[in-house]
C-alpha atoms as a PDB file:
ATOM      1  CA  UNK A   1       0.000   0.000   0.000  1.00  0.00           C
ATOM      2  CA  UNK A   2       1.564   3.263  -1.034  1.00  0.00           C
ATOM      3  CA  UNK A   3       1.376   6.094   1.367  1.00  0.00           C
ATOM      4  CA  UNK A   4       3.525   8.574  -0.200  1.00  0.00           C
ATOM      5  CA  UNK A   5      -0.080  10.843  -0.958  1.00  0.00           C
ATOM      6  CA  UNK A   6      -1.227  11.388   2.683  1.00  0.00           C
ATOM      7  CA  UNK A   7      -0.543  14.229   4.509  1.00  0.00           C
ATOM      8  CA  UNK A   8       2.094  13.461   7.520  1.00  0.00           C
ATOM      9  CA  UNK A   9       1.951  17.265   8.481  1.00  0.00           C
ATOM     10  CA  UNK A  10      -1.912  17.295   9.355  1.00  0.00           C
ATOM     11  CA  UNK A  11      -1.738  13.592  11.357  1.00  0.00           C
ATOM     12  CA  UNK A  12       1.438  14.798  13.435  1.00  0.00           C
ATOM     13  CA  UNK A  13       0.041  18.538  14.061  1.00  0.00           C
ATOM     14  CA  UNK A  14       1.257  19.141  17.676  1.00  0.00           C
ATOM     15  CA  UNK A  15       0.111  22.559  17.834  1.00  0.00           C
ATOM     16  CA  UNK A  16      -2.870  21.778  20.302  1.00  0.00           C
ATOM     17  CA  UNK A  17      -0.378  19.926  22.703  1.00  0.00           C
ATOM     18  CA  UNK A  18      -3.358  18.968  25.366  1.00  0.00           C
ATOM     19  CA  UNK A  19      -4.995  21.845  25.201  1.00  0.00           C
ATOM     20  CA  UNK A  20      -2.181  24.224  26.325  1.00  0.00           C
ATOM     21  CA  UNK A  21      -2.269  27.349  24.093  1.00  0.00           C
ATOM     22  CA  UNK A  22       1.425  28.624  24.129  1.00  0.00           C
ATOM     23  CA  UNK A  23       0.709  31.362  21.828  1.00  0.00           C
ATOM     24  CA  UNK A  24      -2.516  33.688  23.395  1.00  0.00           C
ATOM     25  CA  UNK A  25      -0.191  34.074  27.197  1.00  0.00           C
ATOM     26  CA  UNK A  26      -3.422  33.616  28.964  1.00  0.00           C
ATOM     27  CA  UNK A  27      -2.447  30.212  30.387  1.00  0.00           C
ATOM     28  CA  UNK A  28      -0.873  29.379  33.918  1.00  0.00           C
ATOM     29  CA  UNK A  29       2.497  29.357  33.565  1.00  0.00           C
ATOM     30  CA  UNK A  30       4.117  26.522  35.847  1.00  0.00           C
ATOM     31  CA  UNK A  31       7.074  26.209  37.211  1.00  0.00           C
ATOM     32  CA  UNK A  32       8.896  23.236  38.596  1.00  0.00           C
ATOM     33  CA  UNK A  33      12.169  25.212  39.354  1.00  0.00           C
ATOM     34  CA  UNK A  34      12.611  28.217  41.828  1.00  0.00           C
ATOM     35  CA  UNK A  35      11.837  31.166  39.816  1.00  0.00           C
ATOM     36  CA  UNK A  36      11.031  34.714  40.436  1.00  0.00           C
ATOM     37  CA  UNK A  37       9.396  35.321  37.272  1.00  0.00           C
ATOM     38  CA  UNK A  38       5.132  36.231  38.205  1.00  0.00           C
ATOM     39  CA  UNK A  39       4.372  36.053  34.127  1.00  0.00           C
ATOM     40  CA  UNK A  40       1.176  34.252  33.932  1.00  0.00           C
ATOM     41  CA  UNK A  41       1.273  32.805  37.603  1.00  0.00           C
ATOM     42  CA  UNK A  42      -0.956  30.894  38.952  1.00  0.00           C
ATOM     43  CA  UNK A  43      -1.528  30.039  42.767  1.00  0.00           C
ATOM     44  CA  UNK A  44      -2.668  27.116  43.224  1.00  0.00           C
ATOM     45  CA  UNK A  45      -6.528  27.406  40.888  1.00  0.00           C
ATOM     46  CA  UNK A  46      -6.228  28.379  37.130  1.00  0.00           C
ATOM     47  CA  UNK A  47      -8.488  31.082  38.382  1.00  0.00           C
ATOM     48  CA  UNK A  48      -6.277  32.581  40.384  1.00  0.00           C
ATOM     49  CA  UNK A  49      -4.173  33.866  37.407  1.00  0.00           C
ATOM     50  CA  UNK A  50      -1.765  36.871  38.295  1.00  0.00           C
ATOM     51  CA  UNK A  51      -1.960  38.915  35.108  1.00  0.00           C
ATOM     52  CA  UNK A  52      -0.780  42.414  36.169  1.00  0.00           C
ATOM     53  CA  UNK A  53       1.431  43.907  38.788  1.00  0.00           C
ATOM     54  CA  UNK A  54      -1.319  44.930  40.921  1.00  0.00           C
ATOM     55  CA  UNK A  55      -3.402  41.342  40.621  1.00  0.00           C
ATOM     56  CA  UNK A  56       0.374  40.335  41.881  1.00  0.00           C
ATOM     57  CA  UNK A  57       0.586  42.676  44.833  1.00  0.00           C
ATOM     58  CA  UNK A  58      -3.349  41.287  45.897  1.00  0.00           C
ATOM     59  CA  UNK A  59      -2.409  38.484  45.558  1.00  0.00           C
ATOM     60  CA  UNK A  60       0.448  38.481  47.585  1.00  0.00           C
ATOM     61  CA  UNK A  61      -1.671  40.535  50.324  1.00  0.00           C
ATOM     62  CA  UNK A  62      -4.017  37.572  50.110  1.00  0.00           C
ATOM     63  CA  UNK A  63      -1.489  34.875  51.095  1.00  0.00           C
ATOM     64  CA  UNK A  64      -0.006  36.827  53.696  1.00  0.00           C
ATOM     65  CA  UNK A  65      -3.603  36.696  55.337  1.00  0.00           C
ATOM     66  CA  UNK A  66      -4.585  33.095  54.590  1.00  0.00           C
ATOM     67  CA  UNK A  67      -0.967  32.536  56.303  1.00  0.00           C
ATOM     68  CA  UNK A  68      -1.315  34.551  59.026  1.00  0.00           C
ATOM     69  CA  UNK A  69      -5.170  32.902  59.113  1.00  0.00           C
ATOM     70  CA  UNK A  70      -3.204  29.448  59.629  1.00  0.00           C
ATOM     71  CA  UNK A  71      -1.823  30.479  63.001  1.00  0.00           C
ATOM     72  CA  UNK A  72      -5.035  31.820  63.900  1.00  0.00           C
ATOM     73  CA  UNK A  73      -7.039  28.644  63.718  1.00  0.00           C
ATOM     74  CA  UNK A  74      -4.145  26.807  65.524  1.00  0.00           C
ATOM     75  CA  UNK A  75      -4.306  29.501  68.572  1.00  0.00           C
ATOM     76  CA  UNK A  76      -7.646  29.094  68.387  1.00  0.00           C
ATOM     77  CA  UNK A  77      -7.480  24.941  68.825  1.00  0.00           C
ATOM     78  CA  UNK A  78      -4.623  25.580  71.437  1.00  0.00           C
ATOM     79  CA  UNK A  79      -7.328  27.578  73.085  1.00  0.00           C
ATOM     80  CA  UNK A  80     -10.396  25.056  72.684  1.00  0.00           C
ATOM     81  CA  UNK A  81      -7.998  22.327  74.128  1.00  0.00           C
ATOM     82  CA  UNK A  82      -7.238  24.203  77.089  1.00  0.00           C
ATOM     83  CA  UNK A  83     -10.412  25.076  78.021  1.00  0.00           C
ATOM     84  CA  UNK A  84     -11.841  21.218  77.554  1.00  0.00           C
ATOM     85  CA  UNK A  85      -8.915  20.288  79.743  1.00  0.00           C
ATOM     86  CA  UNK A  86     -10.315  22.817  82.452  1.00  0.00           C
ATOM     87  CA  UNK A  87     -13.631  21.385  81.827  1.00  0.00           C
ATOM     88  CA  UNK A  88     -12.491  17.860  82.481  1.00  0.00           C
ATOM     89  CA  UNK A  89     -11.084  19.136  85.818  1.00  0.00           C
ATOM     90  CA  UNK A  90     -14.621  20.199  87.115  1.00  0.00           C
ATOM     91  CA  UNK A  91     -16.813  17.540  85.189  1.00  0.00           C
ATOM     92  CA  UNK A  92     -18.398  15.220  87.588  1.00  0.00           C
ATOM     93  CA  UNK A  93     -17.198  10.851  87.309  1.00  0.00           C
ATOM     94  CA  UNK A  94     -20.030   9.161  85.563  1.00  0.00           C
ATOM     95  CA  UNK A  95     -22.725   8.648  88.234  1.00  0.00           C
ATOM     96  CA  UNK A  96     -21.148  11.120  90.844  1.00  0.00           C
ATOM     97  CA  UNK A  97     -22.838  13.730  91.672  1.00  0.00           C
ATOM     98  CA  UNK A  98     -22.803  17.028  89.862  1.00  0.00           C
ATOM     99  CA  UNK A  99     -21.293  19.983  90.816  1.00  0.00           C
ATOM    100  CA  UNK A 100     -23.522  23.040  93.195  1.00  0.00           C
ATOM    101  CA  UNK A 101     -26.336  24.367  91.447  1.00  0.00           C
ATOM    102  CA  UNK A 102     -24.824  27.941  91.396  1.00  0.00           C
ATOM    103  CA  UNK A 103     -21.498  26.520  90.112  1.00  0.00           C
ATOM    104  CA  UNK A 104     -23.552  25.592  87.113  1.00  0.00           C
ATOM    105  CA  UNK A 105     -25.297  28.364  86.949  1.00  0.00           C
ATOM    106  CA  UNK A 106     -22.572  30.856  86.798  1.00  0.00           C
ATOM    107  CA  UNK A 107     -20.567  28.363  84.562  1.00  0.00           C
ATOM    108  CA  UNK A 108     -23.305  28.117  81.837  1.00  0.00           C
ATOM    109  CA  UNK A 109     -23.930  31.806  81.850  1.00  0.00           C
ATOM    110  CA  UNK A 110     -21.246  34.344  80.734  1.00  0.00           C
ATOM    111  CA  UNK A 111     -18.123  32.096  80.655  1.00  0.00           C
ATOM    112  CA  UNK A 112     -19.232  29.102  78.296  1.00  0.00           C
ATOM    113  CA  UNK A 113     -17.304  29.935  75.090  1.00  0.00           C
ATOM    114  CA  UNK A 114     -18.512  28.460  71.826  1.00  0.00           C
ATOM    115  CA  UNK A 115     -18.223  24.906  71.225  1.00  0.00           C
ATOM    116  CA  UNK A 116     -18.264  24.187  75.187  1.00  0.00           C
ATOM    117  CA  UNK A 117     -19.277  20.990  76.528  1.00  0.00           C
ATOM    118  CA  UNK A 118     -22.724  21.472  77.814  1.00  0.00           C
ATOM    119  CA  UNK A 119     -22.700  21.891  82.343  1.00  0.00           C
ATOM    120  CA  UNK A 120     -23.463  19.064  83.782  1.00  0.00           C
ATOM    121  CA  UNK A 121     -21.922  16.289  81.654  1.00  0.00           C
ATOM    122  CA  UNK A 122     -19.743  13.718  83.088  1.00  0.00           C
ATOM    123  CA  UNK A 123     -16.151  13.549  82.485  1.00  0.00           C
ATOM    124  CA  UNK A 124     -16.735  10.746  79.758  1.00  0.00           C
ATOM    125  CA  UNK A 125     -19.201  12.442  78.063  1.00  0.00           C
ATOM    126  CA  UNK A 126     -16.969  15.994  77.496  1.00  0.00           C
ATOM    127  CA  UNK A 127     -14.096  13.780  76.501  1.00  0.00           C
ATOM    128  CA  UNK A 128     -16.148  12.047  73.623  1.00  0.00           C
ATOM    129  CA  UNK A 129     -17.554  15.759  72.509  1.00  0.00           C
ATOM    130  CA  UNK A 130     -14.504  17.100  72.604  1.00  0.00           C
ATOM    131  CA  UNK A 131     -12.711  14.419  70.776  1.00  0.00           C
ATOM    132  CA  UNK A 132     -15.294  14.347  67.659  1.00  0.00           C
ATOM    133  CA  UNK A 133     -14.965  18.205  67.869  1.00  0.00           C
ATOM    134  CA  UNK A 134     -10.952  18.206  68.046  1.00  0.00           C
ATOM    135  CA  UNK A 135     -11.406  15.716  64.966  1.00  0.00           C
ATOM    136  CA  UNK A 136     -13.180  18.000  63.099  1.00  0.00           C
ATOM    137  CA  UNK A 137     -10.769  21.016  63.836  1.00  0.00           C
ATOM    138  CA  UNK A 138      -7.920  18.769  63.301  1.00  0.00           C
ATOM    139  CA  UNK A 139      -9.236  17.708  59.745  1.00  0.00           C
ATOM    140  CA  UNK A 140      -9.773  21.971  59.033  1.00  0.00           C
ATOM    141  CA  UNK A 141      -6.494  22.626  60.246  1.00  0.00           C
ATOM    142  CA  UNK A 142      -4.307  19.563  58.040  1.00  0.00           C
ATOM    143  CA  UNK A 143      -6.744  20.707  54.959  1.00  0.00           C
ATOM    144  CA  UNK A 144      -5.288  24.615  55.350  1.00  0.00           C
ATOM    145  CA  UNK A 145      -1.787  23.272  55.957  1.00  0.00           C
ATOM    146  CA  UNK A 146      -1.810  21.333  52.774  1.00  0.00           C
ATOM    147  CA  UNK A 147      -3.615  24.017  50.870  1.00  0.00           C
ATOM    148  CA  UNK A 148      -0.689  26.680  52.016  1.00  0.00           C
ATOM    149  CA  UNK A 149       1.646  23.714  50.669  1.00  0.00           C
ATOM    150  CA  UNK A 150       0.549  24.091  47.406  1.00  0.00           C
ATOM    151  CA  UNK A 151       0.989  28.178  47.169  1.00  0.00           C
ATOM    152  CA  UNK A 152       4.657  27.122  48.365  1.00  0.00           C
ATOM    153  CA  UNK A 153       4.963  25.091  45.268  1.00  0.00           C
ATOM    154  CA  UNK A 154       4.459  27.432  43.227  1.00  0.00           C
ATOM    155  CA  UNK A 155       8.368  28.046  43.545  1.00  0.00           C
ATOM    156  CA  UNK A 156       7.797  31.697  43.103  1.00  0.00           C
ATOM    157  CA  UNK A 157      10.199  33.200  45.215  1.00  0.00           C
ATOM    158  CA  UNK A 158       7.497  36.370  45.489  1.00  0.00           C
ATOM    159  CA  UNK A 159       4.677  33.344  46.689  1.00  0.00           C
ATOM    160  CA  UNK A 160       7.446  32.154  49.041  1.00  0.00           C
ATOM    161  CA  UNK A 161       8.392  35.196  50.663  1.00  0.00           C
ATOM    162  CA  UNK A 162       4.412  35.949  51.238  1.00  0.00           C
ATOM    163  CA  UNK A 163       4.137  32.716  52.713  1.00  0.00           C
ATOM    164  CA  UNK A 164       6.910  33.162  55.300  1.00  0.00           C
ATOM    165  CA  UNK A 165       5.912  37.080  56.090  1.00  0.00           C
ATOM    166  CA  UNK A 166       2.469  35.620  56.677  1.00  0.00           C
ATOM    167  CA  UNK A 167       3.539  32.853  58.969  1.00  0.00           C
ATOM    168  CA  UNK A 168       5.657  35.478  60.665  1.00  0.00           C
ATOM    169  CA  UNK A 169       2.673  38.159  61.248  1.00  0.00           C
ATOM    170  CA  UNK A 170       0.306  35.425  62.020  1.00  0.00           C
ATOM    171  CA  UNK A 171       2.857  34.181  64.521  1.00  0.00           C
ATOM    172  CA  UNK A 172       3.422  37.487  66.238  1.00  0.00           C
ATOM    173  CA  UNK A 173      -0.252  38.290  66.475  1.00  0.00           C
ATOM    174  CA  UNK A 174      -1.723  34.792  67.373  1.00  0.00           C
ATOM    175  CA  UNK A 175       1.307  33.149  69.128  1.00  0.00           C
ATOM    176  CA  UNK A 176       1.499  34.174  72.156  1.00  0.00           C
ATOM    177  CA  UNK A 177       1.512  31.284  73.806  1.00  0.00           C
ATOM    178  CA  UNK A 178       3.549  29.205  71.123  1.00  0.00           C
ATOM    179  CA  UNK A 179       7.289  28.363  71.368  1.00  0.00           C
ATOM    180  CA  UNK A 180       8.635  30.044  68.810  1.00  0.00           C
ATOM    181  CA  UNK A 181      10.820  26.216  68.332  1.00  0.00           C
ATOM    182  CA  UNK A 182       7.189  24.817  67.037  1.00  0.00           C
ATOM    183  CA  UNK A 183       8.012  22.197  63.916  1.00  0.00           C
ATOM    184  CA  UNK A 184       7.560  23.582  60.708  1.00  0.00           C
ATOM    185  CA  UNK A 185       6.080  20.350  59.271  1.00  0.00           C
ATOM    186  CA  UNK A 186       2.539  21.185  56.815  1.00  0.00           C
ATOM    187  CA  UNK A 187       0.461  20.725  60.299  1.00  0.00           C
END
């Protein structure tokens, strides 16, 4: 069978390469190397498409805050922890009786930050609460970790530097009561 008559140039075309358009500069630009170059950057979402110098500096505002966000949430399960642990303390053994009525009372009333244990619950019954709860927070809190992760890859130096300065601000506003020696692992 001769094939010398059909057209190799039209069955090898490799102008669409998957649907990447090299040609219009309106696609994400990825980088697997450190790079400081922001030229069609995108963070993490093809939505999230840096096209200008000021979508850049927004953008870089934005991860600064969703860093600084990150040590927020953590002060804020730091907090939730300690204040179950003081619960435990004053929550009655199963079948023991509960604590003075106006204990309870002035417990339930002002001082009962969100997502307390409800007064009057034995000790078993707070832990078990608290444990779905600290589930829950601990599955928020990996998810943001991992989500930061991926800005970092972006192996913009720009990206990287926002991530660090938010970490940093987040750090000195929420983290008080954190050694500054914490790991530095995604979570």
């Amino acid at each position: 069978m001769d094939h010398s008559s059909h057209d190799h140039h039209h069955m090898m075309d490799h102008s669409s390469h998957g649907g990447m358009d090299h040609g219009s500069g309106s696609m994400c630009n990825m980088n697997m190397l450190f790079t400081w170059d922001t030229t069609n950057l995108c963070i993490v979402f093809r939505q999230w498409h840096v096209t200008s110098n000021l979508s850049l500096i927004a953008s870089l505002a934005a991860i600064v805050a969703i860093c600084a966000g990150y040590e927020a949430l953590r002060e804020g399960i730091r907090r939730y922890e300690a204040m179950v642990s003081k619960r435990l303390d004053t929550a009655p053994l199963s079948g023991s009786p509960s604590p003075s009525p106006r204990h309870s009372v002035e417990s339930a009333t002002e001082t009962a930050p969100f997502l307390a244990p409800a007064t009057g619950q034995s000790r078993e019954q707070v832990t078990r609460r608290a444990h779905v709860t600290k589930a829950v927070l601990y599955a928020v809190q990996n998810f943001y970790a991992f989500m930061i992760m991926l800005i970092f890859m972006t192996y913009n130096g720009w990206v990287m530097i926002a991530v660090s300065v938010g970490a940093g601000l987040g750090y000195l506003i929420f983290g008080g009561s954190t050694p500054v020696t914490k790991e530095t692992a995604c979570h």
